[in-house]
C-alpha atoms as a PDB file:
ATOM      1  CA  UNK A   1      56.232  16.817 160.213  1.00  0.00           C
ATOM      2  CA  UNK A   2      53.341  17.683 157.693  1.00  0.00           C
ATOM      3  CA  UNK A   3      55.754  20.114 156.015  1.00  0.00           C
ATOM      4  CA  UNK A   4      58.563  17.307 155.404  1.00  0.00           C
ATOM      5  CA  UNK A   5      56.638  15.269 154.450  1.00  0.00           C
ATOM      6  CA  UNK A   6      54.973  17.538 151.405  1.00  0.00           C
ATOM      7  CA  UNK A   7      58.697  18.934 150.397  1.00  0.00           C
ATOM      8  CA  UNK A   8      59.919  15.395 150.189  1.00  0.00           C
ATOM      9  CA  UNK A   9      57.170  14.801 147.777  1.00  0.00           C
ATOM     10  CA  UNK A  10      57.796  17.294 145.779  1.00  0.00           C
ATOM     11  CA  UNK A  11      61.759  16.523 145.055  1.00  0.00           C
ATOM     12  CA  UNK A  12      60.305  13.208 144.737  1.00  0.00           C
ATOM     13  CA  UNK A  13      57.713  14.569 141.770  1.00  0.00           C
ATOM     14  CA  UNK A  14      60.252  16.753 140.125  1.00  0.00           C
ATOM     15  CA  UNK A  15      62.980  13.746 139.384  1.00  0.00           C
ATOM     16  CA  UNK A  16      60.665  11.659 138.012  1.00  0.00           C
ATOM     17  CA  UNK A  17      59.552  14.672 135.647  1.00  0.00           C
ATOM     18  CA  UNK A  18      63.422  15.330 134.674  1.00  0.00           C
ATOM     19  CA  UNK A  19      63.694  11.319 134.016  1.00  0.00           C
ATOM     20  CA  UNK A  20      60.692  11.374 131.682  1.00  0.00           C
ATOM     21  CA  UNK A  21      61.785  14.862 129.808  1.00  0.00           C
ATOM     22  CA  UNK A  22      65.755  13.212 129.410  1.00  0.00           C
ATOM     23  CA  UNK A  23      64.110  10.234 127.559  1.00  0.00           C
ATOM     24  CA  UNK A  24      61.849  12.242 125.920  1.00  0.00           C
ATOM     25  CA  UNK A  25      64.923  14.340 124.224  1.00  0.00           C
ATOM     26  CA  UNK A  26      66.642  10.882 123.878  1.00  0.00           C
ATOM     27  CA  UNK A  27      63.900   9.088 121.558  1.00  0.00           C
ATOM     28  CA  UNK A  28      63.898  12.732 119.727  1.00  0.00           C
ATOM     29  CA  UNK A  29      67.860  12.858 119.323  1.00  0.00           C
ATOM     30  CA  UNK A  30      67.778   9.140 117.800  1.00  0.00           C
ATOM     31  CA  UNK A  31      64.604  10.006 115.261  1.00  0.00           C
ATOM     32  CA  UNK A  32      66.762  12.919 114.044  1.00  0.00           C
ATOM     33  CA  UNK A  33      69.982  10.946 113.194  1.00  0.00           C
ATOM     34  CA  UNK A  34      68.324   8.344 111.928  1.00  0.00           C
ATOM     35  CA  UNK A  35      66.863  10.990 109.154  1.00  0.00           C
ATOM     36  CA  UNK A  36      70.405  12.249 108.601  1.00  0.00           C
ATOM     37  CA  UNK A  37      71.480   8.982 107.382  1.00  0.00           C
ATOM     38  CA  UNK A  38      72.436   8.991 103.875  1.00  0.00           C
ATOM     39  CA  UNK A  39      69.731   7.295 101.336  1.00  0.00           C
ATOM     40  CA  UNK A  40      72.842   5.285 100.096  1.00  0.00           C
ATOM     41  CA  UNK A  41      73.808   4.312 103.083  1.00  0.00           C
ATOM     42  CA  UNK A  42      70.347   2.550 104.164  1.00  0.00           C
ATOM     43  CA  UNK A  43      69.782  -1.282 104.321  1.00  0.00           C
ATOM     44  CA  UNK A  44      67.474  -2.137 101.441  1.00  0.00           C
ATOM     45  CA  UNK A  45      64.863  -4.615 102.518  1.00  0.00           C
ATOM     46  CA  UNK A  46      64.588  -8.191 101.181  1.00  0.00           C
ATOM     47  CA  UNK A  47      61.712  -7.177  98.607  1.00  0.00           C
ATOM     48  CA  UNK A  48      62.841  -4.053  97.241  1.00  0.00           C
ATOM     49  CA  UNK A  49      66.408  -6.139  96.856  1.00  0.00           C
ATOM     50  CA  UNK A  50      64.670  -8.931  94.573  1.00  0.00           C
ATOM     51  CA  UNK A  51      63.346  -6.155  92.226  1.00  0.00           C
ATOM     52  CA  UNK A  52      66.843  -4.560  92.424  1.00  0.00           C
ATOM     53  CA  UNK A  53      68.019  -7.298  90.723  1.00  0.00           C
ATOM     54  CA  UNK A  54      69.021  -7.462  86.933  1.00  0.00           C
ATOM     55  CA  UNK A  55      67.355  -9.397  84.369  1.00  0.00           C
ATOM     56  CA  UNK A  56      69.597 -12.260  82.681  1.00  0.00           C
ATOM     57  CA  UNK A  57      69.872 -10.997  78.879  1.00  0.00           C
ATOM     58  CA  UNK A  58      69.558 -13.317  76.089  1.00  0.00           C
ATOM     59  CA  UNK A  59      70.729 -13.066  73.340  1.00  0.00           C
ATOM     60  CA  UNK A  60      68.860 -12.417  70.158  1.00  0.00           C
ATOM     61  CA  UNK A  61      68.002 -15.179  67.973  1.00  0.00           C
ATOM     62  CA  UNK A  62      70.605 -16.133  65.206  1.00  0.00           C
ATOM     63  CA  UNK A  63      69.209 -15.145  61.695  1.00  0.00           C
ATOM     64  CA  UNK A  64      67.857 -17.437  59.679  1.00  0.00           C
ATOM     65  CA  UNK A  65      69.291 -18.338  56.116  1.00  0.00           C
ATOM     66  CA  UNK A  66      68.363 -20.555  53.061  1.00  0.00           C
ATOM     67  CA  UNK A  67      71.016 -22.319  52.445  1.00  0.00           C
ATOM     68  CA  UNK A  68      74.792 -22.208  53.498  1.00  0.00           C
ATOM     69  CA  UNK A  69      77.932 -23.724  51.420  1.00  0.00           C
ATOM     70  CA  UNK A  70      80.736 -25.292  53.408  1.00  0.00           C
ATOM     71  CA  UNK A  71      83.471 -26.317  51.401  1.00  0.00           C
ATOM     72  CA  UNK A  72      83.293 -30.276  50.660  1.00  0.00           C
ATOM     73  CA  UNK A  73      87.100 -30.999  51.133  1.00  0.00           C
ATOM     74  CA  UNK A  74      88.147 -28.481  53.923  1.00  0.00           C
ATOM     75  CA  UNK A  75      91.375 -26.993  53.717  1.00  0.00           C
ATOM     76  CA  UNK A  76      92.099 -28.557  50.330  1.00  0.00           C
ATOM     77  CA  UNK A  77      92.658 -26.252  47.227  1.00  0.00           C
ATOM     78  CA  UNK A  78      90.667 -26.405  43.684  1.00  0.00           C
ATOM     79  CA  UNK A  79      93.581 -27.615  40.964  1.00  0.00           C
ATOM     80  CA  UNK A  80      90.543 -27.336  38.048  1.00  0.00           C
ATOM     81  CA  UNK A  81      88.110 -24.942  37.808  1.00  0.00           C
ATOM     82  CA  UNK A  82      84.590 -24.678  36.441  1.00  0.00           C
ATOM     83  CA  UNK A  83      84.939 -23.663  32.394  1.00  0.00           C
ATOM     84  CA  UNK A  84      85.909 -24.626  28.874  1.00  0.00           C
ATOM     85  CA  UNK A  85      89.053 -27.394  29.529  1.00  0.00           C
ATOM     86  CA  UNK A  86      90.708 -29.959  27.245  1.00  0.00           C
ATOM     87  CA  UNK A  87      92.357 -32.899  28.222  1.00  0.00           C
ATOM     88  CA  UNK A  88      95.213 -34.252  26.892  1.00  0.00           C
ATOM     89  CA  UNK A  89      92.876 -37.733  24.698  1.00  0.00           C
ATOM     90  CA  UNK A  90      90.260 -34.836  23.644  1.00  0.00           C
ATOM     91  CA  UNK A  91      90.392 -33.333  19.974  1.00  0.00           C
ATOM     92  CA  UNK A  92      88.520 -29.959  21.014  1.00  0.00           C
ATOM     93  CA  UNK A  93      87.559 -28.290  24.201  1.00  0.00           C
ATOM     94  CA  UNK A  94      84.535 -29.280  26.106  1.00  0.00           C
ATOM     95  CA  UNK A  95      82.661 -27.470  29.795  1.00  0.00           C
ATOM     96  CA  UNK A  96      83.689 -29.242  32.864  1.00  0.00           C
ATOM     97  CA  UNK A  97      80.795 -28.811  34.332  1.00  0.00           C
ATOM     98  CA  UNK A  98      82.647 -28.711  38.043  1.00  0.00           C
ATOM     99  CA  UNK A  99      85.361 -28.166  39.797  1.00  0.00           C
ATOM    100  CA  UNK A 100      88.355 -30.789  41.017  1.00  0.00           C
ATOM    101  CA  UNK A 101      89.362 -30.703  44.485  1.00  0.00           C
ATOM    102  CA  UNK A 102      93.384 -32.189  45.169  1.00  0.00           C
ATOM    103  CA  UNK A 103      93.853 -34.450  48.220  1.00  0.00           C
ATOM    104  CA  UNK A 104      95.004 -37.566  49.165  1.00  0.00           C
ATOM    105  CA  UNK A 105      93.252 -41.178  48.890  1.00  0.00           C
ATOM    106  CA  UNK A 106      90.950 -41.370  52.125  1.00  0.00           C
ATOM    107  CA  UNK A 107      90.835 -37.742  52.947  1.00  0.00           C
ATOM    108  CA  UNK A 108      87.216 -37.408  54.396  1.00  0.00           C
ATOM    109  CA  UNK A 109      84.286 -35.864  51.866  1.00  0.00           C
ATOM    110  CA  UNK A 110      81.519 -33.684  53.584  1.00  0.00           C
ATOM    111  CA  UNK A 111      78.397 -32.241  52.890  1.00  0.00           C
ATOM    112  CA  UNK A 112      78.304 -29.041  51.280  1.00  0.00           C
ATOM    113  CA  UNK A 113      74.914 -27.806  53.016  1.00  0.00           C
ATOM    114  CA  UNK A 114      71.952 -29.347  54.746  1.00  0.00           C
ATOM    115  CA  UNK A 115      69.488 -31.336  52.055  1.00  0.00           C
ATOM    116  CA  UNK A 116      68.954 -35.401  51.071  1.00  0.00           C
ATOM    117  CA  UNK A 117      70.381 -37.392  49.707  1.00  0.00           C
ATOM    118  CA  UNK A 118      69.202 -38.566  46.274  1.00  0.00           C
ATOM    119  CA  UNK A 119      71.090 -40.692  44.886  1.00  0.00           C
ATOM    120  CA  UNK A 120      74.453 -42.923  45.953  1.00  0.00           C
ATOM    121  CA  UNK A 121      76.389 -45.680  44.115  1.00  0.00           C
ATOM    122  CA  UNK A 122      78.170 -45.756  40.806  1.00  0.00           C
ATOM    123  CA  UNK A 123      77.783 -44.072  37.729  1.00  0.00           C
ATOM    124  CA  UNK A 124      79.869 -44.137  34.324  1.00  0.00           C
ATOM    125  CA  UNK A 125      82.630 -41.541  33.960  1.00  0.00           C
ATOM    126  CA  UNK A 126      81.407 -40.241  37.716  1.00  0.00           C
ATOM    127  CA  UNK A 127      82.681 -43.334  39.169  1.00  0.00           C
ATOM    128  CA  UNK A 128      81.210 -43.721  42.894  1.00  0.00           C
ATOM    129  CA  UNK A 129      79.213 -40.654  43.723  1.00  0.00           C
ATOM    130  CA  UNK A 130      76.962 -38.909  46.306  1.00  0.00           C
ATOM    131  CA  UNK A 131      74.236 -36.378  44.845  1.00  0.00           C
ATOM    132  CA  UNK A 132      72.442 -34.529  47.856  1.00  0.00           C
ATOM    133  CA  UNK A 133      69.042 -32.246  46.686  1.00  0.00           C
ATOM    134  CA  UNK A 134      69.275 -28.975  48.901  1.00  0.00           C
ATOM    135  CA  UNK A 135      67.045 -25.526  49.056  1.00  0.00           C
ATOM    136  CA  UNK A 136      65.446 -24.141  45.832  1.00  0.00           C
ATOM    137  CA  UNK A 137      65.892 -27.487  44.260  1.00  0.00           C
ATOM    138  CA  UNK A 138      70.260 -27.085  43.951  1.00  0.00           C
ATOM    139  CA  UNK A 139      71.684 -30.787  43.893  1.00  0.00           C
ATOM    140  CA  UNK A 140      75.686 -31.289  44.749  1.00  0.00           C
ATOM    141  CA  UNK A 141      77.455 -33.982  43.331  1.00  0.00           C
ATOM    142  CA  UNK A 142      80.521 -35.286  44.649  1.00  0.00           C
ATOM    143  CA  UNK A 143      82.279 -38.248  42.072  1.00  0.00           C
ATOM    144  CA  UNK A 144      85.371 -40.052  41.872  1.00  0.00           C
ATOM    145  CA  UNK A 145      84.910 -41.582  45.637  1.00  0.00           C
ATOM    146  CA  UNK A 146      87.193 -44.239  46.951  1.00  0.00           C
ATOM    147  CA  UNK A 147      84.209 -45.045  49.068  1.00  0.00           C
ATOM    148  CA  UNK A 148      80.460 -44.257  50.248  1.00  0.00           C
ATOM    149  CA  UNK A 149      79.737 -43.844  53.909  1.00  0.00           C
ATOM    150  CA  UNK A 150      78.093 -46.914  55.355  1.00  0.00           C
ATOM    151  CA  UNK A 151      74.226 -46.846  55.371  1.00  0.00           C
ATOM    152  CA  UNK A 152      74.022 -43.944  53.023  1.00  0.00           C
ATOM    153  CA  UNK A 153      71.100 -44.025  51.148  1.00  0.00           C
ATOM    154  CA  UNK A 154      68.785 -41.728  48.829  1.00  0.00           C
ATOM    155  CA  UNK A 155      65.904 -40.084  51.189  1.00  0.00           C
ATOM    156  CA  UNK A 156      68.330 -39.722  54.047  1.00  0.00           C
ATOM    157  CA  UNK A 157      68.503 -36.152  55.484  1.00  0.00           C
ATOM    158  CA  UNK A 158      71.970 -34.527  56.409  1.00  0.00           C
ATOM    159  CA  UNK A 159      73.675 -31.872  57.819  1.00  0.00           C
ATOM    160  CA  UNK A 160      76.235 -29.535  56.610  1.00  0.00           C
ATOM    161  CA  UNK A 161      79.542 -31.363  57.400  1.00  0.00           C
ATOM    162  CA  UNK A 162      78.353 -34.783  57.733  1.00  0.00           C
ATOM    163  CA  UNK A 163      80.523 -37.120  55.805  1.00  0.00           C
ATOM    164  CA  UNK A 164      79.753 -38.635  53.050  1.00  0.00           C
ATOM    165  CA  UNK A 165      82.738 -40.742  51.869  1.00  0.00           C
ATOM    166  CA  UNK A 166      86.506 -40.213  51.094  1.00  0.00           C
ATOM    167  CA  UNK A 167      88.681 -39.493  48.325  1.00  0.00           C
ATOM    168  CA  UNK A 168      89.462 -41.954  45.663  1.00  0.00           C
ATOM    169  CA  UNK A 169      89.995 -42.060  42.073  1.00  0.00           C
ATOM    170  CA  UNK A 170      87.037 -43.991  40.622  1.00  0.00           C
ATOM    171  CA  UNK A 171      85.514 -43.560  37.134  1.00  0.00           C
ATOM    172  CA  UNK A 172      87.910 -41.769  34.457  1.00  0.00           C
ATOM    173  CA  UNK A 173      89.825 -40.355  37.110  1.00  0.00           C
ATOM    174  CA  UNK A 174      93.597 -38.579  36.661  1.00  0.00           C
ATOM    175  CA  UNK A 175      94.055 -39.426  39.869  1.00  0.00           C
ATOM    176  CA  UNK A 176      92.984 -38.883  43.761  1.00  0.00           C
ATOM    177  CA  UNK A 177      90.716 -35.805  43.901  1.00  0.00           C
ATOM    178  CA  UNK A 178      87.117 -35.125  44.274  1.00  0.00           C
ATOM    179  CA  UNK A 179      84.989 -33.876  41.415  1.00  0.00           C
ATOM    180  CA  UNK A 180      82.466 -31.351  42.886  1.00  0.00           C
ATOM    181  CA  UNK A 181      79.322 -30.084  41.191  1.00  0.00           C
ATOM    182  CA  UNK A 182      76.238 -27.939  41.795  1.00  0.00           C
ATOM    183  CA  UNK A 183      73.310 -27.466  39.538  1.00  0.00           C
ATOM    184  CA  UNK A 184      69.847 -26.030  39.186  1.00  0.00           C
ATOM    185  CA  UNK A 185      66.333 -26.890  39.257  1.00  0.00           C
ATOM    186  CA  UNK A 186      67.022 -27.505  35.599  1.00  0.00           C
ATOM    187  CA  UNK A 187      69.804 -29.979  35.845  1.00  0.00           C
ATOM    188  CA  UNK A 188      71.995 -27.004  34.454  1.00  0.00           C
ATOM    189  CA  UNK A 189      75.833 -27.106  35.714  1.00  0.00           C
ATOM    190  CA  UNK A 190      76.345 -23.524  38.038  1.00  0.00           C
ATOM    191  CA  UNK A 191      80.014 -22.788  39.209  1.00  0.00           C
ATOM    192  CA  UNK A 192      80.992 -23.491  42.641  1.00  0.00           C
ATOM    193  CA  UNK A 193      83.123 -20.985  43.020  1.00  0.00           C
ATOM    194  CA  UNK A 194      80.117 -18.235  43.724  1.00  0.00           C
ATOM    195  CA  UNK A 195      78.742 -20.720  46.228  1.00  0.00           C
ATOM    196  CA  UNK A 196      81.144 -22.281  48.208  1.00  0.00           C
ATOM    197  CA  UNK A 197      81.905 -20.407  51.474  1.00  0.00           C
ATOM    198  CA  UNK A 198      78.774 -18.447  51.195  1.00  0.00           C
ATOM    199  CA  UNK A 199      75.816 -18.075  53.358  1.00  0.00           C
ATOM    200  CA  UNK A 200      72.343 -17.109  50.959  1.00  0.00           C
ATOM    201  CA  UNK A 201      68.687 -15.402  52.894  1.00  0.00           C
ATOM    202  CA  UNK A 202      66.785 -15.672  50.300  1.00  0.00           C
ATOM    203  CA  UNK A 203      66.023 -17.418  46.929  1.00  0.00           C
ATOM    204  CA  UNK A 204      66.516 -14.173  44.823  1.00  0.00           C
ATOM    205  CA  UNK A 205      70.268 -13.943  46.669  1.00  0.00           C
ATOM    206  CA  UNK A 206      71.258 -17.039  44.875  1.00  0.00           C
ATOM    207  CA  UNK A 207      73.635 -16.272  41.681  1.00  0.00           C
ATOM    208  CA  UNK A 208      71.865 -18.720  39.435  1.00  0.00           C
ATOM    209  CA  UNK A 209      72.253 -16.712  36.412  1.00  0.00           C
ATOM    210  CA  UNK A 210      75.686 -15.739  36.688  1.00  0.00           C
ATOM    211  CA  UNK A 211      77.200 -19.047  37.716  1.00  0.00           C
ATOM    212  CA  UNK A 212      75.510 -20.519  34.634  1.00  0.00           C
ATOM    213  CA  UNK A 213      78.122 -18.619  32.659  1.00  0.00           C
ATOM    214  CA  UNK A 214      81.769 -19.155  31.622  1.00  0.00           C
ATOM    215  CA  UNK A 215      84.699 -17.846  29.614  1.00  0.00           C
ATOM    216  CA  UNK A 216      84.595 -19.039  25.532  1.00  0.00           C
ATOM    217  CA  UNK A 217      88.841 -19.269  26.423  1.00  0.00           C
ATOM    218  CA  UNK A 218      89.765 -23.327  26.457  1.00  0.00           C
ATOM    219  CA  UNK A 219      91.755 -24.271  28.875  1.00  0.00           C
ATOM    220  CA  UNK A 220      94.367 -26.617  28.474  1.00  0.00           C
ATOM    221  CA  UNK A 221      94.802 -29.416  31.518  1.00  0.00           C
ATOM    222  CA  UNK A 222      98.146 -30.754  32.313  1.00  0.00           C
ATOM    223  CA  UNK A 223      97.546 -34.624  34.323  1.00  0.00           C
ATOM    224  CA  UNK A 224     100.261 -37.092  35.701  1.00  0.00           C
ATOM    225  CA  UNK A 225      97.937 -40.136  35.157  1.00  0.00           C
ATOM    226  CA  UNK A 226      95.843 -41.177  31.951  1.00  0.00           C
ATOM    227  CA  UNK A 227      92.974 -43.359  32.497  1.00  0.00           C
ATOM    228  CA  UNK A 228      93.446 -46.727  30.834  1.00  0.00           C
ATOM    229  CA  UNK A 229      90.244 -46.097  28.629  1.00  0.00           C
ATOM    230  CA  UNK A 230      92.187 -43.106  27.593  1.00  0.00           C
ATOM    231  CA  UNK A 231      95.094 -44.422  26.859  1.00  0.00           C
ATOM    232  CA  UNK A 232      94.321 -45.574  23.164  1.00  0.00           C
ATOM    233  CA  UNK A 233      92.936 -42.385  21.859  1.00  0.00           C
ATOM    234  CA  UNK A 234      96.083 -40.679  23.319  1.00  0.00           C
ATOM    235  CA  UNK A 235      97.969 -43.256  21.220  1.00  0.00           C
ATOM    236  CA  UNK A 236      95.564 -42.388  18.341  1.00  0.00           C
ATOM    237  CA  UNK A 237      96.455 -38.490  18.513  1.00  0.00           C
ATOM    238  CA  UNK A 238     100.492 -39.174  18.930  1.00  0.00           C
ATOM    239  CA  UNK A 239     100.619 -41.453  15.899  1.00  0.00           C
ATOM    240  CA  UNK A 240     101.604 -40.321  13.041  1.00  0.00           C
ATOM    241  CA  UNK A 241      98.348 -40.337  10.115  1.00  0.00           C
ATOM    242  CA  UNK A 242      98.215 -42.748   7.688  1.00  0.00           C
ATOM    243  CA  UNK A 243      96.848 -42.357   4.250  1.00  0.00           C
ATOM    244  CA  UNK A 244      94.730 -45.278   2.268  1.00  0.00           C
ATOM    245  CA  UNK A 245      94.369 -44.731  -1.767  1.00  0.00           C
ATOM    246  CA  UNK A 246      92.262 -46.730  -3.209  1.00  0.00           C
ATOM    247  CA  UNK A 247      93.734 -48.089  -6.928  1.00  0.00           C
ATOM    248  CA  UNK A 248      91.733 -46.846  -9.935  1.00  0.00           C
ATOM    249  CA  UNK A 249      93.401 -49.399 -11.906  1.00  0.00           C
ATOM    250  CA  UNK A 250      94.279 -53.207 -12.103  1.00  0.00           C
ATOM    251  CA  UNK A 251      97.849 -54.326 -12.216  1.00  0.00           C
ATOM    252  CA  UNK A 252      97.567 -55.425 -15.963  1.00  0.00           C
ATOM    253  CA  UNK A 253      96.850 -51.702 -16.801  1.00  0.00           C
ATOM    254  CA  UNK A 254      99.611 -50.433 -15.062  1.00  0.00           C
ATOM    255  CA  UNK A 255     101.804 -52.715 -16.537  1.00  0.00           C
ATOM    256  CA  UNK A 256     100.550 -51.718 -20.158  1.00  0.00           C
ATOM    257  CA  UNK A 257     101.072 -47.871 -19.232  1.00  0.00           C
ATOM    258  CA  UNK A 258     104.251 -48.477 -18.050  1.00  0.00           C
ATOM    259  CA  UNK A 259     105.201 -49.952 -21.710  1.00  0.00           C
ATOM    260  CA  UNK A 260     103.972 -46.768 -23.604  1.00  0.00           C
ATOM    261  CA  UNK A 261     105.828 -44.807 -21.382  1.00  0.00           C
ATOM    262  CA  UNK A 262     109.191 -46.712 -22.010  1.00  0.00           C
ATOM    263  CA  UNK A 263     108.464 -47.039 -25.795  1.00  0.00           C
ATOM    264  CA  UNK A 264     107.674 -43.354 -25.530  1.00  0.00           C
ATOM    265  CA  UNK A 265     110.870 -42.622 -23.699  1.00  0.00           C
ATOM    266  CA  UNK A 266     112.889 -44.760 -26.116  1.00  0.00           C
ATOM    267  CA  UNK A 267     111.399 -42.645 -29.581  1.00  0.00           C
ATOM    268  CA  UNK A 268     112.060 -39.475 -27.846  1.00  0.00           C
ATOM    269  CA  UNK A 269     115.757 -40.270 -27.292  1.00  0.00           C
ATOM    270  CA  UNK A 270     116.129 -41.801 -30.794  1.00  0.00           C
ATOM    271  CA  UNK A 271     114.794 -38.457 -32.177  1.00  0.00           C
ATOM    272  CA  UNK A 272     117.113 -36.269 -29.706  1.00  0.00           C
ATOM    273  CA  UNK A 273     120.186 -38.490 -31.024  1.00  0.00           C
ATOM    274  CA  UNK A 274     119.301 -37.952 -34.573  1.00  0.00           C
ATOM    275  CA  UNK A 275     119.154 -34.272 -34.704  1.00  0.00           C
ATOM    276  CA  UNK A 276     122.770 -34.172 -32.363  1.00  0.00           C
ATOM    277  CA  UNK A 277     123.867 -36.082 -35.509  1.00  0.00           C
ATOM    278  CA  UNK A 278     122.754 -34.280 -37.907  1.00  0.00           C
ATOM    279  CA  UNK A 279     124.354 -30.702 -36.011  1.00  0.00           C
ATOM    280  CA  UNK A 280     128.092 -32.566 -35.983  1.00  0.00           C
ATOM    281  CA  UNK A 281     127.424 -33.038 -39.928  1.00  0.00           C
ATOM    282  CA  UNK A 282     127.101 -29.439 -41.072  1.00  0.00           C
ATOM    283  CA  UNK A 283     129.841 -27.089 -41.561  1.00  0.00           C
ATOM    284  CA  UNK A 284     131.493 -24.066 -39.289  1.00  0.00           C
ATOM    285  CA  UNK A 285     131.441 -20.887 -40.335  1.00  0.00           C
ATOM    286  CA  UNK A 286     134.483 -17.818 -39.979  1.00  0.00           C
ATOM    287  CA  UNK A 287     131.671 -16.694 -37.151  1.00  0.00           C
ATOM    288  CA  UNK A 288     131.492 -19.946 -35.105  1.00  0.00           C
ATOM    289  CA  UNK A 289     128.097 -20.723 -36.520  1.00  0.00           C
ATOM    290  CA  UNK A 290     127.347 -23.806 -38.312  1.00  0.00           C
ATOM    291  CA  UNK A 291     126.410 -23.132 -41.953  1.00  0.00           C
ATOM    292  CA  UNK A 292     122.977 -25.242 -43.289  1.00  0.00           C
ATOM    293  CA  UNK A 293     123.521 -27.428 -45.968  1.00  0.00           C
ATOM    294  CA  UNK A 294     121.061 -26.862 -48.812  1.00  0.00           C
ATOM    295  CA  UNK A 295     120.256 -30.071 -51.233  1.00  0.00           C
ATOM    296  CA  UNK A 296     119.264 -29.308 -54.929  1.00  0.00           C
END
C-alpha cells in the first residue's frame, strides 16, 4: 500500500514539473517573436506620436518696400507723354510736366501709392484735382476730375487703390482724360513713366535724377476739342496778319506832292515830244541815217 501510494506521488510530482517547464518555454517563445518584430512595424506610443508630428511652416515675412506705384487709371493707356509738347493755340513748345491718361467720363481715379492727401478742390488750368504727399516727400497730382470722392480732405491717409474721384474734363481740358503728375521734394515735375508699375526699397532706388530729364525734340499734339479760352488765340494764329502804317504826312502834303509829280510828268513828256519833232525834221541820208542840220 505504502509503495502505491509513493509511486502515485511521484507521477503526480513529475506532471506538474512538465506543466511548469511547457509554460516556461511558452513565455520564452512569445519574448523571442516579439523581438523579431520589425522596428517599422511597432505601435508608436501616444507621446513619442505627438513629437512625431510636423511643425506647421510659415511663411516668411513679405519684404518691405518704400513706396509702390500702381497705375492711377488701370487698364487705360497714356495718349501724352511727359516732354517738350505744343498745342495747337501755343506759338512755341513748352514741358508738360505729366502725362494724360484716355478714358471715358466717370471711369474711376485711384491712388497711385499709399501717402495723404494734401490738397483737394479746384485749381486754374488743373481744373478739380487731388494732390496726395507720399514717401521721400513725392506728391501725385491727378487734374481734370469730373468729380472728388465724397469726404476727401487734405490730412486724410490712403491706400494704394483707394479712389479718389473719376474722369472728367475740368480746367483747360481737350477732353475726358486724367492729367497725372509726380514731383519731388522740390516741387520739380519727374516722369511717370519710370515710376508707375514699380515697386522702390529704398530712397537711393528712386530715379529722381533721371526722370527730371527730357528730350529738347517738341512734340506736336493733335486734339479733337479746343477749350473755349483757347479758342480765340487759335483764331488769332489762323488769321491772316494785318499791317498798321502810321502816315508821316497830312493829306494837304500829299496832295501838294501829288501836283509836282503831275507837273513833273507833264514837262517830261513835253520835252520827249519836242525832240521826236525835231528827229522827223532832219533829212535821210543814202545810208538810212538822218543827216544833222547845221545853222550858220
Amino acid at each position: 500500500m505504502a509503495d502505491g501510494e509513493m509511486s502515485a506521488r511521484g507521477r503526480r510530482r513529475a506532471a506538474e514539473a512538465g506543466i511548469v517547464a511547457v509554460a516556461g518555454l511558452s513565455a520564452f517563445a512569445v519574448a523571442h517573436a516579439s523581438l523579431l518584430v520589425p522596428e517599422t512595424a511597432r505601435p508608436i506610443s501616444a507621446p513619442m506620436a505627438a513629437v512625431a508630428k510636423a511643425a506647421p511652416v510659415t511663411a516668411p515675412p513679405e519684404d518691405d518696400v518704400l513706396i509702390a506705384f500702381e497705375e492711377p487709371v488701370p487698364g487705360h493707356a497714356v495718349v501724352s507723354p511727359f516732354g517738350l509738347r505744343q498745342l495747337p493755340w501755343e506759338g512755341n513748345g513748352r514741358l508738360h510736366e505729366g502725362v494724360d491718361i484716355s478714358a471715358d467720363a466717370g471711369v474711376p481715379v485711384i491712388a497711385a501709392a499709399d501717402g495723404v492727401v494734401v490738397a483737394a478742390g479746384t485749381k486754374g488750368g488743373y481744373g478739380r484735382y487731388v494732390a496726395v504727399r507720399h514717401a521721400e516727400a513725392l506728391t501725385t497730382f491727378y487734374a481734370h476730375l469730373g468729380g472728388i470722392r465724397d469726404g476727401l480732405k487734405p490730412g486724410m491717409a490712403i491706400k494704394a487703390g483707394d479712389t479718389l474721384g473719376r474722369i472728367g474734363s475740368t480746367g483747360t481740358s481737350t477732353g475726358p482724360h486724367l492729367h497725372f503728375e509726380i514731383r519731388d521734394a522740390q516741387d520739380r515735375p519727374l516722369n511717370p513713366a519710370m515710376f508707375l508699375g514699380k515697386a522702390f526699397d529704398e530712397a537711393g532706388d528712386l530715379p529722381l535724377d533721371k526722370a527730371k530729364r527730357y528730350s529738347g525734340r517738341v512734340r506736336m499734339a493733335y486734339v479733337s476739342f479746343i477749350p473755349e479760352s483757347k479758342r480765340a488765340l487759335m483764331d488769332a494764329r489762323n488769321a491772316p496778319p494785318v499791317r498798321v502804317f502810321k502816315r508821316a504826312t497830312t493829306d494837304a502834303q500829299d496832295e501838294a506832292a501829288a501836283t509836282r509829280n503831275l507837273e513833273g510828268s507833264l514837262a517830261r513828256e513835253a520835252q520827249r515830244q519836242e525832240k521826236m519833232d525835231g528827229l522827223k525834221g532832219l533829212s535821210i541820208g543814202p545810208d538810212g541815217r538822218p543827216r544833222a542840220q547845221l545853222s550858220m
